[in-house]
N, C-alpha and C. Protein backbone atom coordinates (compact mmCIF):
# COMPACT_ATOMS: atom_id res chain seq x y z
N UNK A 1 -12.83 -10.26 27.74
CA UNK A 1 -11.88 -9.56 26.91
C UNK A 1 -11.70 -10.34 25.60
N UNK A 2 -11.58 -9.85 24.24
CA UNK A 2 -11.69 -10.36 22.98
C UNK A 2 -10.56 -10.02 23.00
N UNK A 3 -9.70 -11.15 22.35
CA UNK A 3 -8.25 -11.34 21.95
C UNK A 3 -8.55 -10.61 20.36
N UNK A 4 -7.35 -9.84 20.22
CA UNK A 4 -7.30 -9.84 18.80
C UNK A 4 -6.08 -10.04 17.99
N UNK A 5 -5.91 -10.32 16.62
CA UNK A 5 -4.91 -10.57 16.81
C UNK A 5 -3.80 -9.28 15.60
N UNK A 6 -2.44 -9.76 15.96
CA UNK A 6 -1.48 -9.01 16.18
C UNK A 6 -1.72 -8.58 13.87
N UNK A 7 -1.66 -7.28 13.70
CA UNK A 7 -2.06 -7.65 11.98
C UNK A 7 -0.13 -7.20 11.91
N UNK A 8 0.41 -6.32 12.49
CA UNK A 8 1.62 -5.43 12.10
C UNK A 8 2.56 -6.03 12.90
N UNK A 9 3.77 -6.82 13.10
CA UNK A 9 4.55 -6.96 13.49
C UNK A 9 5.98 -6.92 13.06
N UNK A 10 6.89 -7.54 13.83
CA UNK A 10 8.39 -7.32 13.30
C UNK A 10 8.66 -8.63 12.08
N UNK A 11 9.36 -8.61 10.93
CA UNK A 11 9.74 -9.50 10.14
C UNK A 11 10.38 -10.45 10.54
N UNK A 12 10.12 -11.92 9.87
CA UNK A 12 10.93 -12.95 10.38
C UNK A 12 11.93 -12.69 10.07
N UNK A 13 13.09 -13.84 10.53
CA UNK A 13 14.28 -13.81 9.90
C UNK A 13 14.10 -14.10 8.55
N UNK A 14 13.57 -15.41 7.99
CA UNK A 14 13.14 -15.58 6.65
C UNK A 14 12.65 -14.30 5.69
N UNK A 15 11.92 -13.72 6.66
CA UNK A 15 11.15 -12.64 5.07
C UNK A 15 11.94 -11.46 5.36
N UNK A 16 12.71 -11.67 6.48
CA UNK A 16 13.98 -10.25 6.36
C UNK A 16 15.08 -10.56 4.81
N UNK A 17 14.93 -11.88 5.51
CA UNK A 17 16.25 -12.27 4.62
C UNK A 17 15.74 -12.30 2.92
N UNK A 18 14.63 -12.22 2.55
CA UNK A 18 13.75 -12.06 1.15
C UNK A 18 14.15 -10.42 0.73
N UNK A 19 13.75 -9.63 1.95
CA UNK A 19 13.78 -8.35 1.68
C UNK A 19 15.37 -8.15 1.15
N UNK A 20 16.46 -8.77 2.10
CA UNK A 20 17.53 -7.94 2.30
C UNK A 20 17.95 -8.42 0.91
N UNK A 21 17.77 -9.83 0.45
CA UNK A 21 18.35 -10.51 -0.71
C UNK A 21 18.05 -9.40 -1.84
N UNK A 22 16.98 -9.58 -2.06
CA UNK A 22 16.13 -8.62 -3.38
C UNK A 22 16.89 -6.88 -3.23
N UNK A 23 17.35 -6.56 -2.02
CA UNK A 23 17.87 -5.05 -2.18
C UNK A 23 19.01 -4.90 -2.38
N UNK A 24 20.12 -6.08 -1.99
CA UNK A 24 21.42 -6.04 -2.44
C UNK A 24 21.78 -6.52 -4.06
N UNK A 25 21.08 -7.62 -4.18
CA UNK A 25 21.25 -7.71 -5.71
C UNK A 25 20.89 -6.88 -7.05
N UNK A 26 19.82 -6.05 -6.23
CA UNK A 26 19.17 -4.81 -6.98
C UNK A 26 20.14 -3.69 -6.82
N UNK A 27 20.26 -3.46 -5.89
CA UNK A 27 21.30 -2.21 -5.81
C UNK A 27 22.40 -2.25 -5.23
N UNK A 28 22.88 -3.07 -4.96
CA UNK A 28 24.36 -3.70 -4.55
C UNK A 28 24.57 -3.11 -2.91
N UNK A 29 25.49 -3.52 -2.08
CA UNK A 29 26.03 -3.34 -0.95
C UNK A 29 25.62 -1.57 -0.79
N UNK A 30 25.85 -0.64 -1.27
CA UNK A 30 25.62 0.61 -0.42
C UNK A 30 24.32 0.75 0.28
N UNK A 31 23.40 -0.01 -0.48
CA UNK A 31 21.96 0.00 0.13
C UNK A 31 21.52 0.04 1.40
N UNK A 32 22.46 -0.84 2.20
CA UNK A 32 22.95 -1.36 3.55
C UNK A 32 22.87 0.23 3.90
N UNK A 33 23.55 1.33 3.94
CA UNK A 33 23.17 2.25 4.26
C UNK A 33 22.26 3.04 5.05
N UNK A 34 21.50 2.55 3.92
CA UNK A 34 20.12 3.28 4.29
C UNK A 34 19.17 2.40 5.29
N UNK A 35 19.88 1.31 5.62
CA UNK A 35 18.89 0.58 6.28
C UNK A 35 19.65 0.28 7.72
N UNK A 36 20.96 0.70 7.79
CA UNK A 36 21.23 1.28 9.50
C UNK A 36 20.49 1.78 10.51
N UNK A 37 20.32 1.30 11.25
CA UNK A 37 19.20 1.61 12.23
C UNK A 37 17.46 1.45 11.97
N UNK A 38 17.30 0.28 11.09
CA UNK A 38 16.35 0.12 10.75
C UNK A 38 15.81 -1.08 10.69
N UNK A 39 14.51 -1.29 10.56
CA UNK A 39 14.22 -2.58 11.15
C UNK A 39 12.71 -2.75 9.49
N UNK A 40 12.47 -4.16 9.62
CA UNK A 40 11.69 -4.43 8.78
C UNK A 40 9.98 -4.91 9.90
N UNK A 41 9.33 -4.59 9.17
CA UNK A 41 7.95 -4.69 9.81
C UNK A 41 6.95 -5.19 8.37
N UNK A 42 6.31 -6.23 9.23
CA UNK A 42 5.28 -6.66 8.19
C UNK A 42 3.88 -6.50 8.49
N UNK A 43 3.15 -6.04 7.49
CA UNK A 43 1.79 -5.88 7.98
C UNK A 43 0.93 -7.11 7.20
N UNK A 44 0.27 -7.97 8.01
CA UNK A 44 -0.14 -9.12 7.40
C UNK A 44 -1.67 -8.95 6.89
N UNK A 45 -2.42 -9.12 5.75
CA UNK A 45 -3.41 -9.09 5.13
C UNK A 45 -3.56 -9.52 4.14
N UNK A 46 -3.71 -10.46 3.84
CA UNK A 46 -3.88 -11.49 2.53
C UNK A 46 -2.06 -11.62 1.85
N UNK A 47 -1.77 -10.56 1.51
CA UNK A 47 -0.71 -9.97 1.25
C UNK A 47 0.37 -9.68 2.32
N UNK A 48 1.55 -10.01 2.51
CA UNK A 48 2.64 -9.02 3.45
C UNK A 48 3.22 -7.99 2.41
N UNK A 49 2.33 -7.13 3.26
CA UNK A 49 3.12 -5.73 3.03
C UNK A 49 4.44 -5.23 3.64
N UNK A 50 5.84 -4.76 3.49
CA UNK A 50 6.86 -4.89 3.93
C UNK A 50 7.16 -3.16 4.02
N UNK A 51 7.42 -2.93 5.49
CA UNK A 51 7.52 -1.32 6.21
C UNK A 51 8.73 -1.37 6.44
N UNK A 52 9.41 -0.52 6.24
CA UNK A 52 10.72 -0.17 7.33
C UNK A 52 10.56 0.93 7.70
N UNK A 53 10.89 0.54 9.48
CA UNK A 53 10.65 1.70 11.01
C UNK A 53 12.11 1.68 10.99
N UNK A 54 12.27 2.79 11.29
CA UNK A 54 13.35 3.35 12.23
C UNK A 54 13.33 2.96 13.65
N UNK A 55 14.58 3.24 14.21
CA UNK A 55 14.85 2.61 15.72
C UNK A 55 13.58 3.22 16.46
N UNK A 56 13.61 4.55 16.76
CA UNK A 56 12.76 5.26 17.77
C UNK A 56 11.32 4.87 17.72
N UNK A 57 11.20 4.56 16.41
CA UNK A 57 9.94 3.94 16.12
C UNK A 57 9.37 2.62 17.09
N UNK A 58 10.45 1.66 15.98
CA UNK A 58 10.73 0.62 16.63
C UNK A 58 10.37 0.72 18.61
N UNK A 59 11.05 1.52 18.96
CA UNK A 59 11.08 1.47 20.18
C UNK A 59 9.55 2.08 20.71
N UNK A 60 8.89 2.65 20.49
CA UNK A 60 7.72 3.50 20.76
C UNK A 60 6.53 2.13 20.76
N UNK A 61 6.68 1.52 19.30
CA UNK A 61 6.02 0.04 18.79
C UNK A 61 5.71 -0.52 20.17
N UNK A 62 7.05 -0.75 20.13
CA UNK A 62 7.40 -2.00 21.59
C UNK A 62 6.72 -1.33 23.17
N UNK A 63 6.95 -0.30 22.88
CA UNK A 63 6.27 0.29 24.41
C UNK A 63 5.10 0.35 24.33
N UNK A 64 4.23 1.02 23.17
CA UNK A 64 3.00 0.58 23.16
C UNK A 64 2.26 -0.89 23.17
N UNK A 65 3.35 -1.94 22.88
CA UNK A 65 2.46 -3.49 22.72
C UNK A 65 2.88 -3.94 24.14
N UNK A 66 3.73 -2.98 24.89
CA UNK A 66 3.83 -3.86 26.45
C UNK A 66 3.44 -2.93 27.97
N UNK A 67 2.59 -1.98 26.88
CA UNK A 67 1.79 -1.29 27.75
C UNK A 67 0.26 -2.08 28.09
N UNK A 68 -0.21 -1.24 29.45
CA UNK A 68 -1.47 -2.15 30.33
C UNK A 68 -2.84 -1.49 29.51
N UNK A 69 -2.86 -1.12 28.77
CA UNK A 69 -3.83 -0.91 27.75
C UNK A 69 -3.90 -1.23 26.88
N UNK A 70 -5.01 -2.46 26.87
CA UNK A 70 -5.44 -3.31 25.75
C UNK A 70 -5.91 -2.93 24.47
N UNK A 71 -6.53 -1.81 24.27
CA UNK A 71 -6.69 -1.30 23.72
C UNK A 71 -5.60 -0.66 22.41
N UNK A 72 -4.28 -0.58 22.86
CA UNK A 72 -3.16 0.13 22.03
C UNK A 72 -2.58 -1.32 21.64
N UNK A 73 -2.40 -2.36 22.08
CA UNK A 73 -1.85 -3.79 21.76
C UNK A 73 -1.90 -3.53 19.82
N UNK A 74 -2.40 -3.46 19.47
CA UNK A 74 -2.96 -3.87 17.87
C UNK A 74 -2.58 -3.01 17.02
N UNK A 75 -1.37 -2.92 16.53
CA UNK A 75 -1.19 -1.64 15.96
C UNK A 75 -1.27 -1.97 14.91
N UNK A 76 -1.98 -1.22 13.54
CA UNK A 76 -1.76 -1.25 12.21
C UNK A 76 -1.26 -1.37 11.34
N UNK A 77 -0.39 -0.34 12.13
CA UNK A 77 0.80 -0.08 10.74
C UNK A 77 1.55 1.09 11.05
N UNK A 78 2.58 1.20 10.79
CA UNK A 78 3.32 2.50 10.99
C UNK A 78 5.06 2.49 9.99
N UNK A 79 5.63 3.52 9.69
CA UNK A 79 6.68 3.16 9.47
C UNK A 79 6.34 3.27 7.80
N UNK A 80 7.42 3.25 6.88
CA UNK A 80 7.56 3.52 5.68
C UNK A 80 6.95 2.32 4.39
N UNK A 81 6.12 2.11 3.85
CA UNK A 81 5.97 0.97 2.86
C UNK A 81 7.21 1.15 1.72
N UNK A 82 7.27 0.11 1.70
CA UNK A 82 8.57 -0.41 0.63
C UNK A 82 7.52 -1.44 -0.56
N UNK A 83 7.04 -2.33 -0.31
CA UNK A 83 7.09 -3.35 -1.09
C UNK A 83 5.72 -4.45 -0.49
N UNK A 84 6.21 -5.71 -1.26
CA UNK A 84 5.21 -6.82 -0.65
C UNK A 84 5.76 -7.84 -1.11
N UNK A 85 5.65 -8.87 -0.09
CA UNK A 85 6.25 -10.33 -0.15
C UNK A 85 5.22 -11.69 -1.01
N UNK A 86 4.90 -12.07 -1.39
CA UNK A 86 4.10 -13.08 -2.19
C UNK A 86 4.95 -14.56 -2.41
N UNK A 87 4.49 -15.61 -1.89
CA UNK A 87 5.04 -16.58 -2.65
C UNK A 87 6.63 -16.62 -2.13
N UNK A 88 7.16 -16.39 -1.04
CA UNK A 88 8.45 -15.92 -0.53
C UNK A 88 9.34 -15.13 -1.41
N UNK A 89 8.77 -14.33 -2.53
CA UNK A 89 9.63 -13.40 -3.26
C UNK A 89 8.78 -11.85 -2.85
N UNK A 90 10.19 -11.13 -2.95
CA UNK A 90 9.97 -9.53 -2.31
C UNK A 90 9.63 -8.64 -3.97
N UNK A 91 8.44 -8.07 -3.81
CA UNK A 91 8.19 -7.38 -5.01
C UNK A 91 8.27 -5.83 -4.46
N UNK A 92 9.22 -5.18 -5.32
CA UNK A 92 9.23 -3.16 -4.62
C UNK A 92 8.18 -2.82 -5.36
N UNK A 93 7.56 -2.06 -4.53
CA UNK A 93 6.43 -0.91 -4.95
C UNK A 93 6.98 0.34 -5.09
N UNK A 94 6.34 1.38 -5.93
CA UNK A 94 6.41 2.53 -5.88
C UNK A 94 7.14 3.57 -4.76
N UNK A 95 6.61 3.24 -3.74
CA UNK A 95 6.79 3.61 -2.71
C UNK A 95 8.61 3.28 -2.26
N UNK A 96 8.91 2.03 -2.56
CA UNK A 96 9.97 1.45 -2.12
C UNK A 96 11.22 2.13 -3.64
N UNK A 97 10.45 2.26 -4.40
CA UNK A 97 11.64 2.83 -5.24
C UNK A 97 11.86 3.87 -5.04
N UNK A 98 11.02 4.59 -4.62
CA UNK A 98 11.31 6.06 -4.14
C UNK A 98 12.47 6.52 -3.31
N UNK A 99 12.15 5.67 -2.15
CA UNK A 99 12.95 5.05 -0.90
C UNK A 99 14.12 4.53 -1.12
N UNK A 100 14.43 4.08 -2.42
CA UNK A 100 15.66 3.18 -2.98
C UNK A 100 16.40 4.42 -4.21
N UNK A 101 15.49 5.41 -4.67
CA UNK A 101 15.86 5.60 -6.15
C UNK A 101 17.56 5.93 -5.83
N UNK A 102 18.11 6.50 -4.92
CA UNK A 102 19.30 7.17 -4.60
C UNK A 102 20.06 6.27 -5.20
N UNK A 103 19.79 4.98 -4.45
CA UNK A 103 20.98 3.40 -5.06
C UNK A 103 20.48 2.79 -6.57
N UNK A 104 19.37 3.25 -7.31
CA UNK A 104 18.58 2.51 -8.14
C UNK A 104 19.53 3.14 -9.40
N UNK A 105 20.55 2.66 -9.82
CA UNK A 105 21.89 3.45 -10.53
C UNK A 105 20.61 3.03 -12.20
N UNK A 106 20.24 2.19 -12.22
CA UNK A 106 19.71 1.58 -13.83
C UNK A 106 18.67 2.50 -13.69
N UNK A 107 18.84 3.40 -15.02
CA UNK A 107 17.38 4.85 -14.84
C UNK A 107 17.71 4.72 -16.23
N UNK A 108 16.07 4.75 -16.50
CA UNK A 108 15.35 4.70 -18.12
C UNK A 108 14.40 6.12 -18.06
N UNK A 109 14.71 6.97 -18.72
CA UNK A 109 14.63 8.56 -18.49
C UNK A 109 13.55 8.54 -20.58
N UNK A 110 12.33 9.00 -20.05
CA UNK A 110 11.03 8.63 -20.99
C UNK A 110 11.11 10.22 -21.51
N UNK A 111 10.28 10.12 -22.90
CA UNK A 111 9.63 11.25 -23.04
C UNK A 111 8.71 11.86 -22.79
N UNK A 112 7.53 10.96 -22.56
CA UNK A 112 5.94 11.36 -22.20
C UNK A 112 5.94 10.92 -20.48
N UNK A 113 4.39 11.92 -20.54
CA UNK A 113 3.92 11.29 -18.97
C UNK A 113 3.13 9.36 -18.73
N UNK A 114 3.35 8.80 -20.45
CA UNK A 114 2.37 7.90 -20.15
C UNK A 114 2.36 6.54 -19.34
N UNK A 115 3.94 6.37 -18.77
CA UNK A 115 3.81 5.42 -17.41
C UNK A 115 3.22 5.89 -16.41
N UNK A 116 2.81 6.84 -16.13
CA UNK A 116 1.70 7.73 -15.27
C UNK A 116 0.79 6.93 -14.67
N UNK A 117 -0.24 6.84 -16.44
CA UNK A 117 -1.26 6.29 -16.57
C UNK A 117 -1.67 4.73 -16.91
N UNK A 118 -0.37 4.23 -16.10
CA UNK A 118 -0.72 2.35 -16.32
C UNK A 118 -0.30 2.11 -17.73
N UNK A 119 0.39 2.91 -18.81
CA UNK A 119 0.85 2.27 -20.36
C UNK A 119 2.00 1.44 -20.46
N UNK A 120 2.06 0.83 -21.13
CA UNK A 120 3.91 0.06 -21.47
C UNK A 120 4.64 1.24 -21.65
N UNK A 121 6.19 1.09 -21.60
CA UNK A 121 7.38 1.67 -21.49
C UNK A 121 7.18 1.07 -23.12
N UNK A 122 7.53 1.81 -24.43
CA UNK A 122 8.32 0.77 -25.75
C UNK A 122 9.69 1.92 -25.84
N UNK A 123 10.18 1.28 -26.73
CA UNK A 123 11.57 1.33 -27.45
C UNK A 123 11.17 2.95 -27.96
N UNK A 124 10.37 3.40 -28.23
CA UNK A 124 9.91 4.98 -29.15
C UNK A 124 9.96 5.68 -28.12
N UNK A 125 9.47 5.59 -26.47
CA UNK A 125 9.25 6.58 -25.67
C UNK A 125 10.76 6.65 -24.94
N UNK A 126 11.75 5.70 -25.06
CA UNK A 126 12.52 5.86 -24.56
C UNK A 126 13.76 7.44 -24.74
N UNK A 127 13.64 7.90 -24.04
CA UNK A 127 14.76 9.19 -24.19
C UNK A 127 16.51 9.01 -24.14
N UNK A 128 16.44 8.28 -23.15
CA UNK A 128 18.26 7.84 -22.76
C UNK A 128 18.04 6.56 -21.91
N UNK A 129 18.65 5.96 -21.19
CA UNK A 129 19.15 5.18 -19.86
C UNK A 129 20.51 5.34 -19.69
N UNK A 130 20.85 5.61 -18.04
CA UNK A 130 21.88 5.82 -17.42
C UNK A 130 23.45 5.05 -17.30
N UNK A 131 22.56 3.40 -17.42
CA UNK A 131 23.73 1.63 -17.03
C UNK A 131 23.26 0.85 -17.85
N UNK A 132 24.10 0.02 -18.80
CA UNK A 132 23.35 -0.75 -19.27
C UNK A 132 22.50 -1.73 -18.42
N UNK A 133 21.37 -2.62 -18.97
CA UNK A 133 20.28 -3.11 -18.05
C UNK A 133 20.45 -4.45 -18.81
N UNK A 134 19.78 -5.54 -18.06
CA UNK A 134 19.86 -6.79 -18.52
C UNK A 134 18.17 -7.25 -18.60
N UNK A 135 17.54 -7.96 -19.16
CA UNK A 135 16.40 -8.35 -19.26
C UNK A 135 16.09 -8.94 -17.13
N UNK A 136 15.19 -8.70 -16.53
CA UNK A 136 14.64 -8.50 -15.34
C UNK A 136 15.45 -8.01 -14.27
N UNK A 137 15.83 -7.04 -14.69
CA UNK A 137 16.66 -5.74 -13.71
C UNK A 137 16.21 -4.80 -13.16
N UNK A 138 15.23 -4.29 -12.28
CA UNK A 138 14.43 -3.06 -11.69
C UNK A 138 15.04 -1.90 -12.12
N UNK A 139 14.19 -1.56 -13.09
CA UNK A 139 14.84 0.18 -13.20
C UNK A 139 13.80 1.18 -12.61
N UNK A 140 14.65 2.64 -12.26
CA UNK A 140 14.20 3.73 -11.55
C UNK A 140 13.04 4.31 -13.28
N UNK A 141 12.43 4.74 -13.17
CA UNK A 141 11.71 5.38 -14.53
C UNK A 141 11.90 6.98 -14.27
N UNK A 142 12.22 7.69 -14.85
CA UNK A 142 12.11 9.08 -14.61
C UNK A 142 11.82 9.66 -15.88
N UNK A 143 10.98 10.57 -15.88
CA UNK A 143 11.39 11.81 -16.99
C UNK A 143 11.53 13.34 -17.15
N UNK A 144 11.75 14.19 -18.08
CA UNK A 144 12.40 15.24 -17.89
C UNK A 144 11.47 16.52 -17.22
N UNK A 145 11.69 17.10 -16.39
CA UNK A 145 10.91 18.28 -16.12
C UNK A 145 11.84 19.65 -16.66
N UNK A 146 10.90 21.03 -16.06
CA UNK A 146 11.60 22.32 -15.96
C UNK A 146 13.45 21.90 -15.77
N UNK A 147 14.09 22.87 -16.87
CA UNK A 147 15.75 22.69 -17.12
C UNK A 147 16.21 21.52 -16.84
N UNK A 148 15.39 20.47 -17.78
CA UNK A 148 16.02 19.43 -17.98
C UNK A 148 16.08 18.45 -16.31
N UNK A 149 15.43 18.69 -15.38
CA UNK A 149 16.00 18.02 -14.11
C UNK A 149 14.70 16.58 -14.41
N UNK A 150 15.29 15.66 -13.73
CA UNK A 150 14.63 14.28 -13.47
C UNK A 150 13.39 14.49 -12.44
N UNK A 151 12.37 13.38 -12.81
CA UNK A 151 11.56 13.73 -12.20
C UNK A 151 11.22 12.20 -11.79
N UNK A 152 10.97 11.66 -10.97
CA UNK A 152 10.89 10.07 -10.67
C UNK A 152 9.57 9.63 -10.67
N UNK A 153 8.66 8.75 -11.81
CA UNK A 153 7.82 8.55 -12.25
C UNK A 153 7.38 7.25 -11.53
N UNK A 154 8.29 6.13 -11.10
CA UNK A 154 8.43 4.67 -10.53
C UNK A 154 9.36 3.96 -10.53
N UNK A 155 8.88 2.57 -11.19
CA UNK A 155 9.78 1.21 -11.27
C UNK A 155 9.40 0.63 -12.14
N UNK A 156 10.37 0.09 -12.53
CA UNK A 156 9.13 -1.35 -14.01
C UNK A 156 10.40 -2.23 -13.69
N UNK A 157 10.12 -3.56 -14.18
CA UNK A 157 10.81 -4.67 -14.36
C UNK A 157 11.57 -4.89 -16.18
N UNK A 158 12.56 -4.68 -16.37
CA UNK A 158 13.14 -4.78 -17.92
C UNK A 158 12.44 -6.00 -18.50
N UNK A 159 11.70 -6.05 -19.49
CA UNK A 159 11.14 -6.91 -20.38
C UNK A 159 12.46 -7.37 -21.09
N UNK A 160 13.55 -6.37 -22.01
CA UNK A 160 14.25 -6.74 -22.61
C UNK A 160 15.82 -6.17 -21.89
N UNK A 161 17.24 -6.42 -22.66
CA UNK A 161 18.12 -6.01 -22.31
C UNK A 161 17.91 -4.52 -23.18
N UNK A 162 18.98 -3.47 -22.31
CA UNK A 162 19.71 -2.46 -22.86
C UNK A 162 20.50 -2.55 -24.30
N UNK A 163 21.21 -3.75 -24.47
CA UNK A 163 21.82 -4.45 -26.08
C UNK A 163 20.64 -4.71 -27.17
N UNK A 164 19.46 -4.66 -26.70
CA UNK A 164 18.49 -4.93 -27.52
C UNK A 164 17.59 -3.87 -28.30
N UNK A 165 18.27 -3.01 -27.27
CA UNK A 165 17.12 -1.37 -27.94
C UNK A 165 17.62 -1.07 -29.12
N UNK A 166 18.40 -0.79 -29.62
CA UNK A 166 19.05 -0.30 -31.07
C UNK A 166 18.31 -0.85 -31.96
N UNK A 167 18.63 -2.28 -31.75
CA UNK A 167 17.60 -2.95 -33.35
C UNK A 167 16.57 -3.74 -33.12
N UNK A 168 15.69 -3.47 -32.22
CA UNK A 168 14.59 -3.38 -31.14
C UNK A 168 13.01 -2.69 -32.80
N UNK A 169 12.35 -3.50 -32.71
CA UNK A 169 11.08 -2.49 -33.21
C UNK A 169 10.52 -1.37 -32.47
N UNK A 170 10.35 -0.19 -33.07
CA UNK A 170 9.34 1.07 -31.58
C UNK A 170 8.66 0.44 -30.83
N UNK A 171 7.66 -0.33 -30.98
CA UNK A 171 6.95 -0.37 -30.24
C UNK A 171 6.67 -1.61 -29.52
N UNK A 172 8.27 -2.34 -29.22
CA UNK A 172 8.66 -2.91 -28.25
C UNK A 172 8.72 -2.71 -26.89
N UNK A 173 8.13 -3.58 -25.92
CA UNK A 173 7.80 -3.15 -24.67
C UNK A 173 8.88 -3.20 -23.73
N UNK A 174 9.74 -2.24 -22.69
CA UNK A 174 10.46 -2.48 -22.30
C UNK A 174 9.66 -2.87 -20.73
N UNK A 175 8.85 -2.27 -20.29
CA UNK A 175 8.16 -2.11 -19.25
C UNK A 175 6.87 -2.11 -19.49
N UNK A 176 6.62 -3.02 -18.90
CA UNK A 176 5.02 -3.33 -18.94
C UNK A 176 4.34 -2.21 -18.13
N UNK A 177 2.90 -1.74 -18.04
CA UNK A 177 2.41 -1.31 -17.95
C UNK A 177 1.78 -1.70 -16.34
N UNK A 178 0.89 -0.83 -15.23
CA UNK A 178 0.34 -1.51 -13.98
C UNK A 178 -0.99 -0.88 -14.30
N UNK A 179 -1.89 -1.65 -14.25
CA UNK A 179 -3.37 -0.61 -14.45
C UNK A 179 -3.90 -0.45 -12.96
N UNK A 180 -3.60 -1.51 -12.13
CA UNK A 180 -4.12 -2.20 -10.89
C UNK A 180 -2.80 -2.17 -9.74
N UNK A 181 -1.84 -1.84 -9.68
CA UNK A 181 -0.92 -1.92 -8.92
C UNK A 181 0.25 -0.58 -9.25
N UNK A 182 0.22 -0.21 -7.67
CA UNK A 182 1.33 0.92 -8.07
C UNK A 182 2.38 0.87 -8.26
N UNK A 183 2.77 0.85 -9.35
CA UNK A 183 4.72 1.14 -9.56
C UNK A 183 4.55 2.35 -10.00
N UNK A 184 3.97 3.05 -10.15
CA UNK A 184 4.19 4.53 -10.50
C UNK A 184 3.47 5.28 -10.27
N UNK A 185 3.65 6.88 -9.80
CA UNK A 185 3.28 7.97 -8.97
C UNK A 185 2.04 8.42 -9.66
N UNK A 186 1.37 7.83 -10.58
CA UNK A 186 0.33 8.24 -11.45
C UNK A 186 -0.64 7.23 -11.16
N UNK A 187 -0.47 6.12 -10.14
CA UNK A 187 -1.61 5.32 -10.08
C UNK A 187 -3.05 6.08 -9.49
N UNK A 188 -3.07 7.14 -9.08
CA UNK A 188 -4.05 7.69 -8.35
C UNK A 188 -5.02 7.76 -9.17
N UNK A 189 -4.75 8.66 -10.73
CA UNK A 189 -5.04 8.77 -11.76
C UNK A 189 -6.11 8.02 -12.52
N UNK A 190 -5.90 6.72 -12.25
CA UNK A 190 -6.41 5.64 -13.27
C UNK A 190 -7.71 5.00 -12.34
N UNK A 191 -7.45 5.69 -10.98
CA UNK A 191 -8.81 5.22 -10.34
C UNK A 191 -9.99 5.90 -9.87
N UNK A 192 -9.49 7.58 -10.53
CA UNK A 192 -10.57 8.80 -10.58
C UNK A 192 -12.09 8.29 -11.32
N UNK A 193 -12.88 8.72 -10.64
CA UNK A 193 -13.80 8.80 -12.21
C UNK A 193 -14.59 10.38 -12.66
């Protein structure tokens, strides 16, 4: 019998405590919320990738890794991607802002589709923001669809503060750009040919 080993398991206390840090300071105490009855799971590959399962899940997990079939032991992956851990800091992905946008109160609302396509956020494409923002504050990115409703594009990290846009040059970057990594629902895009 070939041992293999475990790639998806439950989070330490340590890289729970990375996750939980990075979601309360980002979006303060209601966040907690959403993460009632929920558990953190890491999938290990060069990278920890960071899942949150639900209980039933959770529980299904566990019955399959203490079931007499060796075969089901090894599970992949299951459960929601949020993010990834590096270097003991929690970075949100796309995926995880999505998952978050409800609490993600700091929203920078664009004119164009071009955070889509991996471009910088500048000072010219900006349309409104919701809170003022401080220079490395996770904001929600959205922009306008049919009657004006929001449409949730990603995440970027604030290059500059909200106090800075007024007398800011256009084509000041507020949000860097991902050519190679998804923070935004347009990464699919950039890897067509």
């Amino acid at each position: 019998m070939v041992k293999t080993e475990t790639l998806f398991i439950k989070a330490s206390r340590e890289e729970e405590q990375i996750v939980v840090s990075f979601l309360l300071k980002e979006f303060g105490t209601k966040v907690m919320e959403i993460m009632n009855d929920k558990s953190i799971f890491i999938k290990q590959r060069g990278v920890k990738e960071v899942y949150i399962v639900n209980e039933e899940l959770k529980d299904t997990i566990e019955f399959i890794r203490n079931s007499s079939l060796d075969l089901t032991k090894n599970i992949f992956l299951a459960g929601y991607p949020i993010g990834t851990i590096h270097e003991k800091q929690f970075q949100l992905e796309v995926t995880g802002g999505f998952y978050f946008k409800k609490y993600m109160e700091k929203r920078i609302i664009v004119k164009t589709q071009q955070f889509l396509y991996g471009k910088d956020i500048v000072v010219a494409n900006v349309k409104e923001y919701t809170l003022p923002f401080k220079k490395g504050n996770w904001l929600a990115v959205y922009g306008k669809g049919k009657k004006d409703s929001e449409l949730f594009y990603g995440v970027g990290k604030a290059l500059v503060g909200s106090n800075e846009l007024s007398s800011a040059p256009p084509n000041t970057v507020i949000i860097k750009g991902y050519k190679n990594r998804p923070f935004d629902l347009g990464w699919y895009l950039r890897f067509e040919k």
